[in-house]
N, C-alpha and C. Protein backbone atom coordinates (compact mmCIF):
# COMPACT_ATOMS: atom_id res chain seq x y z
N UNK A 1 -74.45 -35.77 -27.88
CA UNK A 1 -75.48 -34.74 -27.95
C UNK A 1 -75.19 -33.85 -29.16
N UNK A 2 -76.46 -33.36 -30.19
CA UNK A 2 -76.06 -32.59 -30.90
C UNK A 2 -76.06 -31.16 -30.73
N UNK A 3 -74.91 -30.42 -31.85
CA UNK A 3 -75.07 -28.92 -30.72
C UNK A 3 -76.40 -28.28 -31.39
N UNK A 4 -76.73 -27.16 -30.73
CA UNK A 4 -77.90 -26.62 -31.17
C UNK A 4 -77.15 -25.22 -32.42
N UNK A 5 -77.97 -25.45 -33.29
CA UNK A 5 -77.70 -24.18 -34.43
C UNK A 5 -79.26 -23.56 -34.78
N UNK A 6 -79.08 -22.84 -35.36
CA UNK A 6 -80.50 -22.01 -35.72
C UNK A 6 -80.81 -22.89 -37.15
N UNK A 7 -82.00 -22.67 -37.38
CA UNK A 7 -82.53 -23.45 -39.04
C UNK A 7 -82.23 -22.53 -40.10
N UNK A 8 -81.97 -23.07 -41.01
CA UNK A 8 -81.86 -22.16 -42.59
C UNK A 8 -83.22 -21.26 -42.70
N UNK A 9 -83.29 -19.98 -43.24
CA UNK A 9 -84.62 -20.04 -43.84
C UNK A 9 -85.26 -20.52 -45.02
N UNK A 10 -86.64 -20.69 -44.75
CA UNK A 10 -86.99 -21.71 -45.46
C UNK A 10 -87.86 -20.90 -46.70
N UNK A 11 -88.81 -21.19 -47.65
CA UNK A 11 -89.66 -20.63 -49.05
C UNK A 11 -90.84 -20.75 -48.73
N UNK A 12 -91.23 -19.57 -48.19
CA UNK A 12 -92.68 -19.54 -48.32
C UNK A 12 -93.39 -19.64 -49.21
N UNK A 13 -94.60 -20.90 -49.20
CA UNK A 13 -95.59 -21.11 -50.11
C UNK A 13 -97.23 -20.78 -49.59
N UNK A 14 -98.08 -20.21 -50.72
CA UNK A 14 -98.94 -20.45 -50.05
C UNK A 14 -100.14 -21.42 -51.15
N UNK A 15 -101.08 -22.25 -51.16
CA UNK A 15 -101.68 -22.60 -52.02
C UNK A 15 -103.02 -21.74 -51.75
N UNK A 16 -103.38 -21.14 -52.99
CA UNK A 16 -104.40 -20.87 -53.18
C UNK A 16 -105.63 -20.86 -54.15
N UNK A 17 -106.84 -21.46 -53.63
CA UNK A 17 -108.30 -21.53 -54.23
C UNK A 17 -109.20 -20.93 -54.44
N UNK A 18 -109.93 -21.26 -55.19
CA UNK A 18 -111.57 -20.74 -55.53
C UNK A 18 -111.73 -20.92 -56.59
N UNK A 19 -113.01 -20.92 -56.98
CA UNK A 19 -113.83 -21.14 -58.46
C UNK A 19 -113.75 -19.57 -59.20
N UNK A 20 -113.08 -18.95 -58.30
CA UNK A 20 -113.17 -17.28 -59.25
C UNK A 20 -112.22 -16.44 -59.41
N UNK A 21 -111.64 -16.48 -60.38
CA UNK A 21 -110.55 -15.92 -60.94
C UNK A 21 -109.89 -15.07 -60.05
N UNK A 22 -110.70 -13.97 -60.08
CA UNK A 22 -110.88 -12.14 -59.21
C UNK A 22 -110.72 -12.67 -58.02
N UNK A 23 -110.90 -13.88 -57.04
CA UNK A 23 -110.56 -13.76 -56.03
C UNK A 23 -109.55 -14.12 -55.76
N UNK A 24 -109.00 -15.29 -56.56
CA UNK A 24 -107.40 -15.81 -56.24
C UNK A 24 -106.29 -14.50 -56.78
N UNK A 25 -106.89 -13.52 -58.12
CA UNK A 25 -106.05 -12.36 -57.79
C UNK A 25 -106.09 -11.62 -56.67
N UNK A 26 -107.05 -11.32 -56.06
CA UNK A 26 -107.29 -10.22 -54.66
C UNK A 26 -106.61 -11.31 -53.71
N UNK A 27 -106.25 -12.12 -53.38
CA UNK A 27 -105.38 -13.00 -52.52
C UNK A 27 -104.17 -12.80 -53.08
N UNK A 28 -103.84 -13.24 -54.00
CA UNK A 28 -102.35 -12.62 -54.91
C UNK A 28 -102.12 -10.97 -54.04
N UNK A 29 -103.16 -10.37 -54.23
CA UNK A 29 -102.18 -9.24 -54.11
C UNK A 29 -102.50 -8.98 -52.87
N UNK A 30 -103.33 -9.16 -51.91
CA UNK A 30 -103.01 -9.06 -50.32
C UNK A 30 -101.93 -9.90 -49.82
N UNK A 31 -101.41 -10.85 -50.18
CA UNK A 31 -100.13 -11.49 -49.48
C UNK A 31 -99.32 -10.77 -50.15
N UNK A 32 -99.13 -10.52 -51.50
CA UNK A 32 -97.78 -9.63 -51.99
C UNK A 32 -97.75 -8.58 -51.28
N UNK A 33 -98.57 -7.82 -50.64
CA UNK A 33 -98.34 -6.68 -49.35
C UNK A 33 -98.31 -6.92 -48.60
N UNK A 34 -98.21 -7.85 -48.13
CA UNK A 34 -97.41 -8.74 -46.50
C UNK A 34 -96.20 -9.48 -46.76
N UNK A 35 -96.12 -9.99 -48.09
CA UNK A 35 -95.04 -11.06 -47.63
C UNK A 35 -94.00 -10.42 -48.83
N UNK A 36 -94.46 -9.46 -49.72
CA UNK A 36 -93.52 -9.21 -50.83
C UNK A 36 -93.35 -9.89 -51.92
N UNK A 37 -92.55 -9.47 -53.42
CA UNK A 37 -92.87 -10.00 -54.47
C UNK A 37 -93.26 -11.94 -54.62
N UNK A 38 -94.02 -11.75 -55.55
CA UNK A 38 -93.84 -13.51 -56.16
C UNK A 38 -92.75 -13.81 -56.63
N UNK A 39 -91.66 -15.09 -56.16
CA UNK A 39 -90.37 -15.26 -56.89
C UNK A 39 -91.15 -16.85 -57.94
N UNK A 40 -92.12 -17.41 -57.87
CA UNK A 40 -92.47 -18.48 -58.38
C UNK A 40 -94.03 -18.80 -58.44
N UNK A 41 -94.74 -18.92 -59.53
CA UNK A 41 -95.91 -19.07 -59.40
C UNK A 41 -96.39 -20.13 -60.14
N UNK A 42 -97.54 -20.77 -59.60
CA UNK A 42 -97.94 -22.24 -60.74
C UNK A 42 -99.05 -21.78 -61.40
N UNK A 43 -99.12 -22.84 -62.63
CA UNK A 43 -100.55 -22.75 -63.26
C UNK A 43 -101.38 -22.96 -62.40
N UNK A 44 -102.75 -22.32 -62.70
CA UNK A 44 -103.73 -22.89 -62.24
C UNK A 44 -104.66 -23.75 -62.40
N UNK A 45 -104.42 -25.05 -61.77
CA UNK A 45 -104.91 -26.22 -61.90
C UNK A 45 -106.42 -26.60 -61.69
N UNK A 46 -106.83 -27.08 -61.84
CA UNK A 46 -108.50 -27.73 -61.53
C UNK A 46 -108.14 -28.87 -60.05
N UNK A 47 -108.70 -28.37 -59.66
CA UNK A 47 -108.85 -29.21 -58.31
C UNK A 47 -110.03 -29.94 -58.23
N UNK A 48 -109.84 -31.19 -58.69
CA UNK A 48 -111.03 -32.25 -58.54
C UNK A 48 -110.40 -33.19 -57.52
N UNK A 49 -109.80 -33.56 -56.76
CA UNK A 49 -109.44 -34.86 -55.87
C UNK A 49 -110.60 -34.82 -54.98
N UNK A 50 -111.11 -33.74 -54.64
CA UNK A 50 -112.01 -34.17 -53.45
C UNK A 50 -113.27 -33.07 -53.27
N UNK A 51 -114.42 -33.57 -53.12
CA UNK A 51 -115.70 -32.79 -52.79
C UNK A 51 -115.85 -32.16 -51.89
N UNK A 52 -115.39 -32.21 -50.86
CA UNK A 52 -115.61 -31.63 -49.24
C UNK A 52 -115.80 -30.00 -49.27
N UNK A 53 -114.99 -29.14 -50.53
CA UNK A 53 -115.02 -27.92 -50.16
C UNK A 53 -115.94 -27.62 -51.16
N UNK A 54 -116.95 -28.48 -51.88
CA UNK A 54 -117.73 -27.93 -52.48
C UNK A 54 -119.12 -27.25 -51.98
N UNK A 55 -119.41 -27.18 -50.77
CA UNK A 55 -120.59 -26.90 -50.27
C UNK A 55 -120.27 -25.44 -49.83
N UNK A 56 -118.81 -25.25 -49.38
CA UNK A 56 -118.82 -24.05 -48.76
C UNK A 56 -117.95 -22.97 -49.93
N UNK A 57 -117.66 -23.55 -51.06
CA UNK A 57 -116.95 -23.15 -52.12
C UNK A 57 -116.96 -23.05 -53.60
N UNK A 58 -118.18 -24.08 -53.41
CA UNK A 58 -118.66 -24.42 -54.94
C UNK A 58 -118.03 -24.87 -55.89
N UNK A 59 -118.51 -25.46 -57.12
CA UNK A 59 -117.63 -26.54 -57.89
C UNK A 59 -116.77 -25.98 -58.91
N UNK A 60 -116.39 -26.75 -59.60
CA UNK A 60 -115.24 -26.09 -60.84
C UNK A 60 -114.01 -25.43 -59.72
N UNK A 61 -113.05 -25.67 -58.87
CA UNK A 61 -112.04 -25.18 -58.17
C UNK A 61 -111.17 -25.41 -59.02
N UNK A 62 -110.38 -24.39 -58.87
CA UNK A 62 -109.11 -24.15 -59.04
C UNK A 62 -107.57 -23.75 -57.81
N UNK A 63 -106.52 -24.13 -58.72
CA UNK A 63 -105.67 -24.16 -57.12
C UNK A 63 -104.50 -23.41 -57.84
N UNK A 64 -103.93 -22.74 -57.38
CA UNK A 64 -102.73 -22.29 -57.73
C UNK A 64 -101.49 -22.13 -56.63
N UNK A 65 -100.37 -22.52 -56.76
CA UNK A 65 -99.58 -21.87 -55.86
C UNK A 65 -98.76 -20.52 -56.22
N UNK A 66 -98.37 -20.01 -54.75
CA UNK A 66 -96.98 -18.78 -54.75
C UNK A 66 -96.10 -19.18 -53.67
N UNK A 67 -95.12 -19.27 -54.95
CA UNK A 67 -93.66 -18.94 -53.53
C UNK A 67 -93.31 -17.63 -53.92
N UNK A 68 -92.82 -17.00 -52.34
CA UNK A 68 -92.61 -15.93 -52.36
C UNK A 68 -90.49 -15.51 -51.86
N UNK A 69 -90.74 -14.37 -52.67
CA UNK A 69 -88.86 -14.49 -52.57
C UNK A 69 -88.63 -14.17 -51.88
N UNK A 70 -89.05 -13.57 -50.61
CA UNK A 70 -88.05 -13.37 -49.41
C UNK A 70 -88.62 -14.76 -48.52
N UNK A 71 -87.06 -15.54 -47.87
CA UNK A 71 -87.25 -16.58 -46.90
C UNK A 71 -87.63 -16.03 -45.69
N UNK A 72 -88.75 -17.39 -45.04
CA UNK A 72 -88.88 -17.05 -43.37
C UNK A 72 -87.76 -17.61 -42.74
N UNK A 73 -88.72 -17.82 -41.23
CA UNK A 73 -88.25 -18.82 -40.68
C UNK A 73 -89.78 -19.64 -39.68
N UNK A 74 -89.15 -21.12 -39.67
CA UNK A 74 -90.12 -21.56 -39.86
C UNK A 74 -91.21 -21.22 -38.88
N UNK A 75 -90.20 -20.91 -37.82
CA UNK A 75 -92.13 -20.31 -36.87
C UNK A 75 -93.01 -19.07 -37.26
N UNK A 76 -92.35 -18.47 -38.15
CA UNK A 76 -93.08 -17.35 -39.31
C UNK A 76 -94.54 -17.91 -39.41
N UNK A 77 -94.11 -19.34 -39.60
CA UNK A 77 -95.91 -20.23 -39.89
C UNK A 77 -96.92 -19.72 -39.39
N UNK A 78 -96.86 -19.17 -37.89
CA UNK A 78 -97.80 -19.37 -36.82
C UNK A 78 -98.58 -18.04 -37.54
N UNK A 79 -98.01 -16.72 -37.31
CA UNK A 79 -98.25 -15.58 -37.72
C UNK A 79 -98.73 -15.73 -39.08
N UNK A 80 -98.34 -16.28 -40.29
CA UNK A 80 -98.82 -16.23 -41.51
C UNK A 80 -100.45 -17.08 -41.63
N UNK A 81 -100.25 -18.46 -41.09
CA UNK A 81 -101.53 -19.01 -40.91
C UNK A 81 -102.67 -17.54 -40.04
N UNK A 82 -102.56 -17.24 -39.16
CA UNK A 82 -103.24 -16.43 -38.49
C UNK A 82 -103.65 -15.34 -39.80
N UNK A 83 -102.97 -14.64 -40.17
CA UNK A 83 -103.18 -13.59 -41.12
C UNK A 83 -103.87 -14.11 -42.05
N UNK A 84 -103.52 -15.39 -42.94
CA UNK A 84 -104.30 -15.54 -44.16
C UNK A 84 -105.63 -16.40 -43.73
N UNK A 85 -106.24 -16.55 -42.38
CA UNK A 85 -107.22 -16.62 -42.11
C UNK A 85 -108.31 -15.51 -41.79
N UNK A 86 -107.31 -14.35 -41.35
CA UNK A 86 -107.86 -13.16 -41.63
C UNK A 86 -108.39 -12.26 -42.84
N UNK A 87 -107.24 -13.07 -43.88
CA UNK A 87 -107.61 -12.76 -45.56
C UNK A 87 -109.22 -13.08 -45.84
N UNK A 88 -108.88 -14.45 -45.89
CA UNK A 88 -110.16 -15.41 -45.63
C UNK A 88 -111.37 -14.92 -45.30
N UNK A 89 -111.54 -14.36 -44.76
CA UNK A 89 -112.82 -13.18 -43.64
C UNK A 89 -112.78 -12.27 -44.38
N UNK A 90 -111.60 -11.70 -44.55
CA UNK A 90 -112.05 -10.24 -45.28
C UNK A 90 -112.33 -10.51 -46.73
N UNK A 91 -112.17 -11.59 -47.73
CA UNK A 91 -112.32 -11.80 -48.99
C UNK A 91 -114.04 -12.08 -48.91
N UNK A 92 -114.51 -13.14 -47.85
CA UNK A 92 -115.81 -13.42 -47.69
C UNK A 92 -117.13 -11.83 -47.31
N UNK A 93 -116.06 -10.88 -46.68
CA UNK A 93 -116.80 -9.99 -46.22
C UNK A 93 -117.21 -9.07 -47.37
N UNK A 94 -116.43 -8.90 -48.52
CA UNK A 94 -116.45 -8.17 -49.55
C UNK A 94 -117.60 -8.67 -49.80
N UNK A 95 -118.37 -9.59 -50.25
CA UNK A 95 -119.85 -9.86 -50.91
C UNK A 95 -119.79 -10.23 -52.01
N UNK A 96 -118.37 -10.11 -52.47
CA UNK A 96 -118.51 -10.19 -54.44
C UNK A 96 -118.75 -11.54 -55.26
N UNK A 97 -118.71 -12.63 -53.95
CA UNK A 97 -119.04 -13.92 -54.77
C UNK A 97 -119.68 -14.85 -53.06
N UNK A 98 -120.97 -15.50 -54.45
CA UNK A 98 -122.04 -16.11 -53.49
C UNK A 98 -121.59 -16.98 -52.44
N UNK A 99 -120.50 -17.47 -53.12
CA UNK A 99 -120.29 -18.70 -51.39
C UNK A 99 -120.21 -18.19 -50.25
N UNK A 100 -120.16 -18.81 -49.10
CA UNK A 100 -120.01 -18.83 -47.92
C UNK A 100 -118.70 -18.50 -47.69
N UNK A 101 -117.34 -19.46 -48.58
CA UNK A 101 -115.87 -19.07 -48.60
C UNK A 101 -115.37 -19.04 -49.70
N UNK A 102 -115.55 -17.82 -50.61
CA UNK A 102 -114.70 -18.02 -51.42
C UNK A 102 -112.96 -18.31 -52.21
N UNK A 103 -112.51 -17.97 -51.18
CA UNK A 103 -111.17 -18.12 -51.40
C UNK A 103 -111.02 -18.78 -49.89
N UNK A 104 -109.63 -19.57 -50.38
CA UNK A 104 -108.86 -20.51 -49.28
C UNK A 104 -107.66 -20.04 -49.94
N UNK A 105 -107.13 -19.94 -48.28
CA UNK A 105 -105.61 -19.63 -48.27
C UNK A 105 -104.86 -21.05 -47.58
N UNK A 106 -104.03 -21.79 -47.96
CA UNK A 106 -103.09 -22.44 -46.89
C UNK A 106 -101.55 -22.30 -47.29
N UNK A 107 -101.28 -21.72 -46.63
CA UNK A 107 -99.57 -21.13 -46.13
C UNK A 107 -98.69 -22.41 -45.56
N UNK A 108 -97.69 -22.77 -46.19
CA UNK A 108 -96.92 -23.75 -46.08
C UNK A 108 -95.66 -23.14 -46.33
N UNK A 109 -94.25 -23.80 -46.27
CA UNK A 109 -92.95 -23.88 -46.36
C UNK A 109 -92.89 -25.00 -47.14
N UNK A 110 -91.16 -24.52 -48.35
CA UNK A 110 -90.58 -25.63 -48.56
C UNK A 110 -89.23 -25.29 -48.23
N UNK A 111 -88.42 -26.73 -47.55
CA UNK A 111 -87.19 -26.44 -47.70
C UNK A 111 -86.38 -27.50 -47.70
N UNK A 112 -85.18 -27.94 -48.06
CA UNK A 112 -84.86 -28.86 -49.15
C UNK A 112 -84.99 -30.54 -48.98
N UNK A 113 -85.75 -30.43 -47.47
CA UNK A 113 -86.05 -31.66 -47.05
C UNK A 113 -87.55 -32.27 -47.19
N UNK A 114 -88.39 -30.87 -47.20
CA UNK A 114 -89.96 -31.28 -46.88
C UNK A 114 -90.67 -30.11 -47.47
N UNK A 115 -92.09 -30.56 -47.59
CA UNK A 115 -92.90 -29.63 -47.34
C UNK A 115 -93.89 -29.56 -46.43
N UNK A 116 -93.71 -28.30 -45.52
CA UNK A 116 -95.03 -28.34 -44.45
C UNK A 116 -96.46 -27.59 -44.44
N UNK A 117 -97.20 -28.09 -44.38
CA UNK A 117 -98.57 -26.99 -43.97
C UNK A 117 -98.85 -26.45 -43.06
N UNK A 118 -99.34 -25.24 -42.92
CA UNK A 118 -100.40 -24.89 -40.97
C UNK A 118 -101.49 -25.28 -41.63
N UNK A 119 -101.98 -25.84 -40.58
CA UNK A 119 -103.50 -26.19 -40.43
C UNK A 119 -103.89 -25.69 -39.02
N UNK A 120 -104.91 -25.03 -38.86
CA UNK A 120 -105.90 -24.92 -37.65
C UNK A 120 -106.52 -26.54 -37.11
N UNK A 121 -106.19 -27.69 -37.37
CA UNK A 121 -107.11 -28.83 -36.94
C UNK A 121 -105.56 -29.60 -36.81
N UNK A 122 -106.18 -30.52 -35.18
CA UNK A 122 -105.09 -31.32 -34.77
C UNK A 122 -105.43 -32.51 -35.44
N UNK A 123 -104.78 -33.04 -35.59
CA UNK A 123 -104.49 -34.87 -36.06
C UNK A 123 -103.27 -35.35 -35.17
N UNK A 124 -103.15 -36.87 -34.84
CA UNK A 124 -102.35 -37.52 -34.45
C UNK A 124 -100.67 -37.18 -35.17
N UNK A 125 -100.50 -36.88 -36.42
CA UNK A 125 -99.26 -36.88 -37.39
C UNK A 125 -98.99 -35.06 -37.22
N UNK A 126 -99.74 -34.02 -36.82
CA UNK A 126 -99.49 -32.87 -36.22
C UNK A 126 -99.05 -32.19 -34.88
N UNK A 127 -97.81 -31.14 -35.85
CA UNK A 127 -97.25 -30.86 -34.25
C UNK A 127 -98.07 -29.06 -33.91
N UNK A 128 -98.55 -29.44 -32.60
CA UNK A 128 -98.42 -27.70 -32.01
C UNK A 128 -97.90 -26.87 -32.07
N UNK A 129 -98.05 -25.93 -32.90
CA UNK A 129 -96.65 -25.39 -33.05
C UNK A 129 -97.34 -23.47 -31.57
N UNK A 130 -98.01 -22.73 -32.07
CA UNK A 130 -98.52 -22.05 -31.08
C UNK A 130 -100.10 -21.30 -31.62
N UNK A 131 -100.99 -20.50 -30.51
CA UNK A 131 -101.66 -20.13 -31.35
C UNK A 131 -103.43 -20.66 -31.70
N UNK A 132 -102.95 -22.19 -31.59
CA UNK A 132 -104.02 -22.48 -32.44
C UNK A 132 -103.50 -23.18 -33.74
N UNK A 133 -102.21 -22.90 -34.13
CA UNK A 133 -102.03 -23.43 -35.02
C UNK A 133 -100.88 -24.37 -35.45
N UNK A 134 -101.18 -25.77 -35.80
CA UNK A 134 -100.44 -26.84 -36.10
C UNK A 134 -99.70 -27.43 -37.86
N UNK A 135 -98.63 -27.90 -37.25
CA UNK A 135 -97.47 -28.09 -39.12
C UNK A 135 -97.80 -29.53 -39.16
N UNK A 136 -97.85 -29.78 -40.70
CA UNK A 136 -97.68 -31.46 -40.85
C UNK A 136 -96.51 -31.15 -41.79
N UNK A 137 -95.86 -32.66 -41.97
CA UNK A 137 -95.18 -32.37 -42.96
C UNK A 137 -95.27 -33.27 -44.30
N UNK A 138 -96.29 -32.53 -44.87
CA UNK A 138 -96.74 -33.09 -46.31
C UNK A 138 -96.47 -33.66 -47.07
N UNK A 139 -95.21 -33.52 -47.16
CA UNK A 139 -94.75 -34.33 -48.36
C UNK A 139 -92.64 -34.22 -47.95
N UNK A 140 -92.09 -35.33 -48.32
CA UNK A 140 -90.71 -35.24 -47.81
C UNK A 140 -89.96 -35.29 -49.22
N UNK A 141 -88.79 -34.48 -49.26
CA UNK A 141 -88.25 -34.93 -50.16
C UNK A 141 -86.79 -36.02 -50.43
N UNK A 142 -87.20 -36.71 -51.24
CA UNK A 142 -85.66 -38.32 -50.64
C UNK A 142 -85.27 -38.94 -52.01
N UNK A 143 -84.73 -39.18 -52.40
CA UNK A 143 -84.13 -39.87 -53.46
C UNK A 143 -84.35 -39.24 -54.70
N UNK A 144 -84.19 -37.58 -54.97
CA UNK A 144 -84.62 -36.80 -55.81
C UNK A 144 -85.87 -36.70 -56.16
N UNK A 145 -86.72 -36.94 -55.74
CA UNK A 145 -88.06 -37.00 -55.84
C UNK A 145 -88.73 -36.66 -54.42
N UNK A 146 -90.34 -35.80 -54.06
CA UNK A 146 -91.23 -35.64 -53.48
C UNK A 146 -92.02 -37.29 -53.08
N UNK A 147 -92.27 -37.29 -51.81
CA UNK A 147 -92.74 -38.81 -51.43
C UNK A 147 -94.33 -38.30 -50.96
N UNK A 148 -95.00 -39.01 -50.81
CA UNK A 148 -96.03 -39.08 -49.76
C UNK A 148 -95.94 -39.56 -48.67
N UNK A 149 -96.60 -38.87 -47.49
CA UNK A 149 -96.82 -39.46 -46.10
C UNK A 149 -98.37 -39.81 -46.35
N UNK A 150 -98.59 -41.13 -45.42
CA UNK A 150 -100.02 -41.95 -45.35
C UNK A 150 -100.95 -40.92 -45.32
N UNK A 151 -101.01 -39.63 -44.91
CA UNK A 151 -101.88 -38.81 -44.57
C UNK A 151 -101.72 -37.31 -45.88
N UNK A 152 -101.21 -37.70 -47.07
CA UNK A 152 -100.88 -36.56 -47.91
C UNK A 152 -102.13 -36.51 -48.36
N UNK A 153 -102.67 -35.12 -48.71
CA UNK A 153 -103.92 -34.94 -49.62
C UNK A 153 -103.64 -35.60 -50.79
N UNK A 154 -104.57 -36.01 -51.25
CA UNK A 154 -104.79 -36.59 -52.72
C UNK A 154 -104.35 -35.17 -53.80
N UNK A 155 -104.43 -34.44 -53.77
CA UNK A 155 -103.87 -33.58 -54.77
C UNK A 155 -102.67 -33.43 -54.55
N UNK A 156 -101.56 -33.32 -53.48
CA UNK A 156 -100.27 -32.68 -53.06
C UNK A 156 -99.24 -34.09 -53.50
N UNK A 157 -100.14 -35.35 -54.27
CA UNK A 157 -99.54 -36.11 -54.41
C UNK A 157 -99.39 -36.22 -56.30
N UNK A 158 -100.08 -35.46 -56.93
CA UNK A 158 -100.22 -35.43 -57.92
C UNK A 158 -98.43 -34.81 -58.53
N UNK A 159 -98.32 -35.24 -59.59
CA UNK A 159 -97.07 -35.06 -60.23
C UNK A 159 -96.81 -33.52 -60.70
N UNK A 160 -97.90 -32.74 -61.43
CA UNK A 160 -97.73 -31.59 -61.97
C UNK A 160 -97.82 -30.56 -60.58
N UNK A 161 -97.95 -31.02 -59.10
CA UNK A 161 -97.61 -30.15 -57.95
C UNK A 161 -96.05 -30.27 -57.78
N UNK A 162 -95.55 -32.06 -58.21
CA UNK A 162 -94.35 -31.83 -57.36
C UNK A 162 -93.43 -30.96 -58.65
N UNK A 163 -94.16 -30.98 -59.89
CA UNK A 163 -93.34 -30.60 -60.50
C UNK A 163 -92.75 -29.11 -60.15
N UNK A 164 -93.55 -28.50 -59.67
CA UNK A 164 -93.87 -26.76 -59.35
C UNK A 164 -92.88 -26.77 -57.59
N UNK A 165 -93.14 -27.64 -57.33
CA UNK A 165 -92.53 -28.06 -55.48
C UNK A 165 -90.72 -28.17 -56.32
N UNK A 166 -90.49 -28.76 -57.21
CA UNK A 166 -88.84 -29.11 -57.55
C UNK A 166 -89.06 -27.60 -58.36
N UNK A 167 -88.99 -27.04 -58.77
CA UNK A 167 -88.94 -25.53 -58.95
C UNK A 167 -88.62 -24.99 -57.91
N UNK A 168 -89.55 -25.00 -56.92
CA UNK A 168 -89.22 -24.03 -55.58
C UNK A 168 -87.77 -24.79 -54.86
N UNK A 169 -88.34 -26.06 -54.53
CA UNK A 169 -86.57 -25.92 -53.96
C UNK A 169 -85.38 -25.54 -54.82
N UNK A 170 -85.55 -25.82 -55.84
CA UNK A 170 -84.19 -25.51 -56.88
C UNK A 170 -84.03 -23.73 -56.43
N UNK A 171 -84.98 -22.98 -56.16
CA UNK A 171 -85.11 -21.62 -56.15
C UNK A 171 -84.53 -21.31 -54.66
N UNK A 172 -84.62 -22.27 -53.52
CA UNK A 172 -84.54 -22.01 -52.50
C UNK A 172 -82.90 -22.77 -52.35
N UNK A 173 -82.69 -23.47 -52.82
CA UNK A 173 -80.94 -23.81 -52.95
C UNK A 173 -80.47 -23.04 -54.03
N UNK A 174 -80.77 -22.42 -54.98
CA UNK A 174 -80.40 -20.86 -55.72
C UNK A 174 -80.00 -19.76 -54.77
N UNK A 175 -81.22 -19.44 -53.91
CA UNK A 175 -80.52 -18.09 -53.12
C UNK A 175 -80.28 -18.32 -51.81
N UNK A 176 -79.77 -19.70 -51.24
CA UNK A 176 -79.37 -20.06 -49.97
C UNK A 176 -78.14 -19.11 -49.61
């Protein structure tokens, strides 16, 4: 039997979207007053892999990530998913841009094995975690390199993410 120990903490990430500049800053800076400074941030990329969020988001997307420098722990997830769905609402409630949703928040962890997402939607490859809200684990990391699982988004598999993903762990085995 193995003994039980507590988990490391892990690097909060969150990815964030929209076609409008001003809103992925007003997300920038409502999580930096919840979760505290940015220790790592990516370019912001064009997100073309997939159409689905164009109806409620409109075209030309962009994606950026933040890791943030203070570590959780991983059931932190539950509470952070909850909140940046609350972002979500309040970014839409402002009025300042026509979509339906302008900004998307998804709040994930990395830590030196994986990366996970919350998602609000069950799938077979998702665990319950509480809430309402469920972790996959996106992407693993194994033979110095980021892998895909059968079920990885088409973008989280792209090279210039994992490049930004081997940043963060290097950052998260930095201040272990």
């Amino acid at each position: 039997m193995g003994g039980i120990r507590p988990h490391y903490p892990v690097l909060l990430i969150t990815a964030v979207f929209s076609r409008h500049h001003e809103a992925i800053d007003w997300g920038r800076a409502r999580l930096e007053e919840r979760y505290g400074p940015i220790a790592l941030e990516s370019e912001r990329f064009e997100f073309t892999e997939t159409s689905f969020y164009h109806a409620s988001m409109g075209d030309d997307l962009l994606k950026t990530f933040f890791a943030f420098e203070r570590r959780i722990e991983p059931l932190d997830l539950v509470d952070i998913k909850l909140h940046t769905n609350q972002l979500e609402e309040e970014c839409r409630a402002l009025g300042r841009w026509p979509e339906p949703r302008p900004l998307n928040l998804d709040p994930g962890y990395i830590s030196e094995a994986k990366l996970v997402l919350a998602t609000t939607k069950d799938r077979d490859h998702r665990l319950y975690l509480d809430r309402g809200v469920y972790a996959e684990v996106t992407l693993h990391y194994h033979h110095k390199a980021w892998r895909k699982r059968e079920w990885t988004y088409p973008d989280y598999q792209r090279a210039d993410f994992h490049a930004f993903f081997d940043r963060c762990r290097q950052y998260l085995r930095a201040v272990k």
